[in-house]
N, C-alpha and C. Protein backbone atom coordinates (compact mmCIF):
# COMPACT_ATOMS: atom_id res chain seq x y z
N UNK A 1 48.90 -45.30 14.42
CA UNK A 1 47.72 -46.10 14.11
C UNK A 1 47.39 -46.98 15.32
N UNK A 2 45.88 -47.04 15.75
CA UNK A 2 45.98 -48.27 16.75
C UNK A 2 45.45 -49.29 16.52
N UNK A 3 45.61 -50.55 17.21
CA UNK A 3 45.26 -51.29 17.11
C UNK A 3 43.88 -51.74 17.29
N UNK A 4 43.37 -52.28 16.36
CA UNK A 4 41.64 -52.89 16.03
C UNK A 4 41.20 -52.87 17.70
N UNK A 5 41.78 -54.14 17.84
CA UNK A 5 41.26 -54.66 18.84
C UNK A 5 40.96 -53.32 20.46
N UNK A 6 42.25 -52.98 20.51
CA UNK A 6 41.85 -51.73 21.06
C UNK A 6 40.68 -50.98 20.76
N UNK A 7 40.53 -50.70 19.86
CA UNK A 7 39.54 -49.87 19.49
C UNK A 7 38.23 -50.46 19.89
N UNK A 8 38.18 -52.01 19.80
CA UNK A 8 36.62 -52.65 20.05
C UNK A 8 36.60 -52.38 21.63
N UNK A 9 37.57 -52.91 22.58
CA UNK A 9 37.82 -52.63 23.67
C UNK A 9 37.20 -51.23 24.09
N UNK A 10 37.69 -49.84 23.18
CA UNK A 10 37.08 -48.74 23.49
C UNK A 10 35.38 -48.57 23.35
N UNK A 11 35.39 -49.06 21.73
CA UNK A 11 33.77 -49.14 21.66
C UNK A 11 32.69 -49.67 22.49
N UNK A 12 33.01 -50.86 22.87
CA UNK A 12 31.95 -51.62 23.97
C UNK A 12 32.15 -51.53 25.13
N UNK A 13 33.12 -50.54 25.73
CA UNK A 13 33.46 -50.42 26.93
C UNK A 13 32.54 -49.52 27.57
N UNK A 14 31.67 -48.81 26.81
CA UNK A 14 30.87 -47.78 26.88
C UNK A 14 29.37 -48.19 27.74
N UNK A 15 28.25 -47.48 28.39
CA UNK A 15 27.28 -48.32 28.53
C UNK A 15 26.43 -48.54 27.08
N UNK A 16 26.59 -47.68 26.08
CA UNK A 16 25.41 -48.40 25.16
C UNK A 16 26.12 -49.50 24.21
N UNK A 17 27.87 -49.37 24.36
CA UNK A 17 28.26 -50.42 23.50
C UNK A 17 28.03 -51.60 24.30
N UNK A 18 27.78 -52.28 26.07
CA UNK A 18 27.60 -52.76 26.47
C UNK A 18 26.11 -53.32 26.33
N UNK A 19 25.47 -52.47 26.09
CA UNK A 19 23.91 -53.11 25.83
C UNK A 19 24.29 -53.69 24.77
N UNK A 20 24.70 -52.74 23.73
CA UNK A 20 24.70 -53.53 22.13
C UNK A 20 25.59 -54.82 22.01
N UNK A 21 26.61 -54.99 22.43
CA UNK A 21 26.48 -56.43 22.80
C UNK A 21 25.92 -57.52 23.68
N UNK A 22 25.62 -57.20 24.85
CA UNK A 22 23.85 -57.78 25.29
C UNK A 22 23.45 -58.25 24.17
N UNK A 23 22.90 -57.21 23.45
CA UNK A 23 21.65 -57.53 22.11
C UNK A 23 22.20 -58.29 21.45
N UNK A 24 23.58 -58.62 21.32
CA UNK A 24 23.88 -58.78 20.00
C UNK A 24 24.40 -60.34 20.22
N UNK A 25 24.55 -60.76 21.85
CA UNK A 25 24.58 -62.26 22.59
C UNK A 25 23.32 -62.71 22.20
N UNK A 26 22.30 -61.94 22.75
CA UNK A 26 20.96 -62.64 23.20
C UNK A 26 20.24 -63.02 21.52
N UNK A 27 20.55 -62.56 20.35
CA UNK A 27 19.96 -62.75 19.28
C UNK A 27 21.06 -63.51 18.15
N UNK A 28 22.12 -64.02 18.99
CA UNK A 28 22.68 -65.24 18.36
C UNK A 28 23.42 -66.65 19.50
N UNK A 29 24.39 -66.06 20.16
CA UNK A 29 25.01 -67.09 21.12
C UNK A 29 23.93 -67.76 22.22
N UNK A 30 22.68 -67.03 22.41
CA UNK A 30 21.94 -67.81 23.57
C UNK A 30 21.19 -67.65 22.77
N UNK A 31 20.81 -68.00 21.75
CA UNK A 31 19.16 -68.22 20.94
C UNK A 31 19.58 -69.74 20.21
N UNK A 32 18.51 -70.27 20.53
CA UNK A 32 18.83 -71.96 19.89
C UNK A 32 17.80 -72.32 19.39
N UNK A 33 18.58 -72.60 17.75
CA UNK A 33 16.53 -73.06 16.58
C UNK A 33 16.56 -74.62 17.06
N UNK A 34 15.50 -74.52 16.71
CA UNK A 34 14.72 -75.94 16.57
C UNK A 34 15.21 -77.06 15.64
N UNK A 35 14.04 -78.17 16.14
CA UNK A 35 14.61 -78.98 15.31
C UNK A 35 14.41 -79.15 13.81
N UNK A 36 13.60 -77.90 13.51
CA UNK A 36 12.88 -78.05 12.18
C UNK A 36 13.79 -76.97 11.06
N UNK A 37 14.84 -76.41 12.10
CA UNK A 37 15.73 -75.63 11.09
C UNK A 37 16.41 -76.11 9.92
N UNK A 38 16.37 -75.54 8.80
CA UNK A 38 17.13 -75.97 7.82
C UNK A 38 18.83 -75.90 7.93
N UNK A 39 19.07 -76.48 6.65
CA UNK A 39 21.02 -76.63 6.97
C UNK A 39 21.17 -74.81 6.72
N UNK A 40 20.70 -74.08 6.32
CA UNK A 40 20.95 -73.33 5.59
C UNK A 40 20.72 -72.39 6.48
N UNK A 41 19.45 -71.88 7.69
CA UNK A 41 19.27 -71.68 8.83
C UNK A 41 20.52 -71.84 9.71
N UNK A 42 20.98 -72.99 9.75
CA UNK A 42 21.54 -73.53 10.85
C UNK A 42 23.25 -73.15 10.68
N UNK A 43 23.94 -72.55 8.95
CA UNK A 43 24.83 -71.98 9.26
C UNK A 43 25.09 -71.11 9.31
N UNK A 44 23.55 -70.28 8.61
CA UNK A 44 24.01 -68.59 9.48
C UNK A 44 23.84 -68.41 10.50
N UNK A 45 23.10 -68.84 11.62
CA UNK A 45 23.27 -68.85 12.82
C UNK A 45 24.62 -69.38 13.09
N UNK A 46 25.61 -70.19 12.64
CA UNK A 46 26.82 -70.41 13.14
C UNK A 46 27.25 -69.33 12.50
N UNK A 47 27.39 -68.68 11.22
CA UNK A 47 28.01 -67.62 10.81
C UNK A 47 28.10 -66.18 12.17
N UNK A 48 26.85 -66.15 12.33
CA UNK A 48 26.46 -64.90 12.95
C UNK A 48 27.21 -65.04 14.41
N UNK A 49 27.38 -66.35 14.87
CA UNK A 49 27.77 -66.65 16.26
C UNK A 49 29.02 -66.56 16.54
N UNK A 50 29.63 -67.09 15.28
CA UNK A 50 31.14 -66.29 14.95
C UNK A 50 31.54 -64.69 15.17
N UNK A 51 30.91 -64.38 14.09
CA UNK A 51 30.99 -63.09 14.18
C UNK A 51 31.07 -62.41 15.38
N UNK A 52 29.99 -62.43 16.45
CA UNK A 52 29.78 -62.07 17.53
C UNK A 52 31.32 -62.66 18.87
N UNK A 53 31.42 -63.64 18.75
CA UNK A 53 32.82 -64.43 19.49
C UNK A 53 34.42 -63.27 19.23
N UNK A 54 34.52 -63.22 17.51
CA UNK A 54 35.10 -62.45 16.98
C UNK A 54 35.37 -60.79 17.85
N UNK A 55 33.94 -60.84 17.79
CA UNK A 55 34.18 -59.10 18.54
C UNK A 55 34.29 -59.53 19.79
N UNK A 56 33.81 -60.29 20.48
CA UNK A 56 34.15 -60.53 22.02
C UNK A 56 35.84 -61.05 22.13
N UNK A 57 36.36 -61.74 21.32
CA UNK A 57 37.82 -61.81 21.13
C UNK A 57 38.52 -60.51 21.32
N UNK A 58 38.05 -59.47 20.53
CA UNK A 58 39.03 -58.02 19.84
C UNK A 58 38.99 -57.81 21.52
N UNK A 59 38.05 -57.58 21.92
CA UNK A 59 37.57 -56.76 22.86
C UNK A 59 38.27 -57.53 24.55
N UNK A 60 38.64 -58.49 24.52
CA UNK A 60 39.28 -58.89 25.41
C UNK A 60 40.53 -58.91 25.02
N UNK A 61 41.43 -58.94 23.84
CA UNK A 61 42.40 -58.91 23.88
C UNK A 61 43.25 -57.25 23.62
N UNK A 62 42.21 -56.45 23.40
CA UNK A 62 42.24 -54.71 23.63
C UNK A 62 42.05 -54.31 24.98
N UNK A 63 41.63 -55.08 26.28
CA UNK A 63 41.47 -54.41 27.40
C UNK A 63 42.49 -55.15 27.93
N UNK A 64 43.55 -56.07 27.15
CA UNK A 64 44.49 -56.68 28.43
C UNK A 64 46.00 -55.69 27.12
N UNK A 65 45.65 -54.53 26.49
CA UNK A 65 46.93 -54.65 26.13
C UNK A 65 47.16 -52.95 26.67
């Protein structure tokens, strides 16, 4: 069996898994709402920003193993 993280390592190591995380930075970690966002707005955008960190985690700790 291998390990997850490996596996993300394999997936985005690719050029279109590399775009797709591009896309997937630019439409949460560098996008910043306003001041008129609601609370409710404002923690799925932290939800989603997680998420995204998460796979950038797997994926660095699959290319150092």
């Amino acid at each position: 069996m291998t390990n997850i993280s490996t596996d993300y390592a394999r997936a985005f190591m690719t050029t279109h898994g590399a775009a797709v995380l591009r896309h997937l930075r630019a439409i949460t970690l560098e996008r910043t709402l306003g001041p008129n966002a609601s609370d409710g707005d404002l923690r799925w955008h932290a939800a989603q920003c997680a998420l995204v960190r998460q796979i950038e985690n797997h994926i660095t700790t699959g290319q150092s193993q």
